[in-house]
C-alpha atoms as a PDB file:
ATOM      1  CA  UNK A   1     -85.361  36.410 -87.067  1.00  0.00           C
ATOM      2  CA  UNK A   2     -81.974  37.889 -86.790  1.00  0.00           C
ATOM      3  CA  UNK A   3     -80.400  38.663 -83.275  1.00  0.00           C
ATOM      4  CA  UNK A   4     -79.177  42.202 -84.642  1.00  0.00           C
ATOM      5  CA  UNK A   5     -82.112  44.611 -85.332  1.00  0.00           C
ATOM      6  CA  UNK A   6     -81.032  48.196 -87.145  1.00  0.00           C
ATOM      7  CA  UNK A   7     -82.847  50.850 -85.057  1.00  0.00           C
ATOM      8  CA  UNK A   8     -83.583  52.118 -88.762  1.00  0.00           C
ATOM      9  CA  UNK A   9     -85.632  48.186 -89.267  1.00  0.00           C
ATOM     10  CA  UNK A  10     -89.309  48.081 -89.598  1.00  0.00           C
ATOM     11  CA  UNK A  11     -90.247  45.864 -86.550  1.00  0.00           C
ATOM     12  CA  UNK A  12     -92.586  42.900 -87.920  1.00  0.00           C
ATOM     13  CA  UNK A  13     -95.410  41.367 -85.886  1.00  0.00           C
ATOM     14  CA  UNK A  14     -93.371  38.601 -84.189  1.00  0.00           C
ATOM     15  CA  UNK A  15     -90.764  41.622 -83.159  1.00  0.00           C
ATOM     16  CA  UNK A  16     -93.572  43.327 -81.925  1.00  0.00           C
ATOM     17  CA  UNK A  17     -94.960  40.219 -80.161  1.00  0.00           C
ATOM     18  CA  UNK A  18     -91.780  40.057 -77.812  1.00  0.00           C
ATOM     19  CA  UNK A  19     -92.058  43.284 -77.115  1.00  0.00           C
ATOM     20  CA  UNK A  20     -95.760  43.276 -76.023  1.00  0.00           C
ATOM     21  CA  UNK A  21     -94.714  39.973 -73.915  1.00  0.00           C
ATOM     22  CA  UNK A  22     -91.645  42.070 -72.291  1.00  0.00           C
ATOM     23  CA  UNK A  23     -93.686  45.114 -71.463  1.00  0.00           C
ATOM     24  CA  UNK A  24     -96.939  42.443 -70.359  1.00  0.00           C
ATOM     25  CA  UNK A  25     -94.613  41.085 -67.696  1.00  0.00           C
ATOM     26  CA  UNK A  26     -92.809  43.989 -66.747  1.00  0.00           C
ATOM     27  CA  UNK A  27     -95.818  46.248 -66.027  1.00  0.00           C
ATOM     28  CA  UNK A  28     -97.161  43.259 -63.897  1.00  0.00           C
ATOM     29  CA  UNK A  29     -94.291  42.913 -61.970  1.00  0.00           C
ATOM     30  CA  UNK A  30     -94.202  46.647 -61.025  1.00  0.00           C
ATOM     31  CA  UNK A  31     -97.826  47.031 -60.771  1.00  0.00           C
ATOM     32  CA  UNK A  32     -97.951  49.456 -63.193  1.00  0.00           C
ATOM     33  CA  UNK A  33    -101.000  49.903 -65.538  1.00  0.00           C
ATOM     34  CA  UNK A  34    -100.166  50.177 -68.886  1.00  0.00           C
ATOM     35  CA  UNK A  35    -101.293  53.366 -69.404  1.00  0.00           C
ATOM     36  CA  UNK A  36     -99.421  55.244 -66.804  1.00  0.00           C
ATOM     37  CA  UNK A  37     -96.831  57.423 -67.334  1.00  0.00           C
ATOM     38  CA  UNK A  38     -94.865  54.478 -66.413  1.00  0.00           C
ATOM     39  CA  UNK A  39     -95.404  52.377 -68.594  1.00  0.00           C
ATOM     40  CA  UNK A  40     -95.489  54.875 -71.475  1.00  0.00           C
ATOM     41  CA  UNK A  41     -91.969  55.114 -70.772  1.00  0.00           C
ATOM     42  CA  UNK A  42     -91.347  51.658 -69.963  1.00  0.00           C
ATOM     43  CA  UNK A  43     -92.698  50.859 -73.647  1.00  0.00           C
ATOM     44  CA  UNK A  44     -90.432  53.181 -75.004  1.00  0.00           C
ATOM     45  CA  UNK A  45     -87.183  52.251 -73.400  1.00  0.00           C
ATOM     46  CA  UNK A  46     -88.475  48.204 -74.655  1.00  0.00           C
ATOM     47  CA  UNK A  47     -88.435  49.666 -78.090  1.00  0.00           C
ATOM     48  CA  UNK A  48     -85.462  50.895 -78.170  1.00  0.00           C
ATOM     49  CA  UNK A  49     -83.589  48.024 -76.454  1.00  0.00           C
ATOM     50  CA  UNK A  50     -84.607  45.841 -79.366  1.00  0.00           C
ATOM     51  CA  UNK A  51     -84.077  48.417 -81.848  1.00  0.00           C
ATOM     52  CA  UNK A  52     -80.478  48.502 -80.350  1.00  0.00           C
ATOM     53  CA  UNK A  53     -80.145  44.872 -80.884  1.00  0.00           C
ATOM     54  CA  UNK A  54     -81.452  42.888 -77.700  1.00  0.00           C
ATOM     55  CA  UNK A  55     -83.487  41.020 -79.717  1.00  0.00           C
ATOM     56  CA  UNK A  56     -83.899  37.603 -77.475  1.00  0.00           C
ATOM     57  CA  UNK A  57     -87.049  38.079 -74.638  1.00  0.00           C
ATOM     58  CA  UNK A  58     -84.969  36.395 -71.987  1.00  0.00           C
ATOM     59  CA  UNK A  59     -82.581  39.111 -72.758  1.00  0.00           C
ATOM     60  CA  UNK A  60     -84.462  41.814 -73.139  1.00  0.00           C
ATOM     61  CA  UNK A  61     -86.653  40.707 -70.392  1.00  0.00           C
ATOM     62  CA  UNK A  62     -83.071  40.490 -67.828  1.00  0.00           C
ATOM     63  CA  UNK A  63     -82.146  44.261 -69.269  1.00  0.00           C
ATOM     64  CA  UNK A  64     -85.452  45.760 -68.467  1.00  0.00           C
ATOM     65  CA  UNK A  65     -85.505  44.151 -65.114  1.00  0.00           C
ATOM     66  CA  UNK A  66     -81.992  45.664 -64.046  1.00  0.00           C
ATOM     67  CA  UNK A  67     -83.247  49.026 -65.636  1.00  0.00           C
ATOM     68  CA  UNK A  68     -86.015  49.061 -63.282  1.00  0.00           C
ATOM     69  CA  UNK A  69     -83.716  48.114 -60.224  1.00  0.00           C
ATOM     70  CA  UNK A  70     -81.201  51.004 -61.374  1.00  0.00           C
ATOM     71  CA  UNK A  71     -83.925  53.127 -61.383  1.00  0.00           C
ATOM     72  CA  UNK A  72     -85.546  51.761 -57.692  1.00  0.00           C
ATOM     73  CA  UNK A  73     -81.750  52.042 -56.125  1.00  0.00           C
ATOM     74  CA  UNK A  74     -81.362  55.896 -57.108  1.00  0.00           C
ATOM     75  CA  UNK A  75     -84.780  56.828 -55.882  1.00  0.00           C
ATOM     76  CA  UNK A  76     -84.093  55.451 -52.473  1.00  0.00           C
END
């Protein structure tokens, strides 16, 4: 698998599989369910991460986590 991923790439089933861990971890970490708005979201903004070339889970993974602090720090 290549670390650059055009957004306009079909993701394949081990792309996918990172993803699903990322989103696994990050949903448990938050206490989110998976089906919550949240997550919804959270899924999406995965997606796109790795469409926009963050292809490695440890890096993807690190980017989603300081996403989620951004987000915690301008809510208060």
């Amino acid at each position: 698998m290549s670390d650059f991923v055009s957004q306009f790439q079909f993701l394949g089933p081990q792309d996918l599989a990172i993803c699903q861990r990322v989103f696994d971890k990050l949903c448990v970490s938050a206490n989110w369910e998976r089906t919550a708005i949240e997550g919804e979201e959270l899924a999406f903004r995965i997606l796109v991460a790795f469409q926009h070339g963050i292809t490695n889970e440890e890096a993807l993974l690190a980017e989603m986590y300081a996403l989620l602090d951004d987000q915690k720090k301008r809510v208060g």
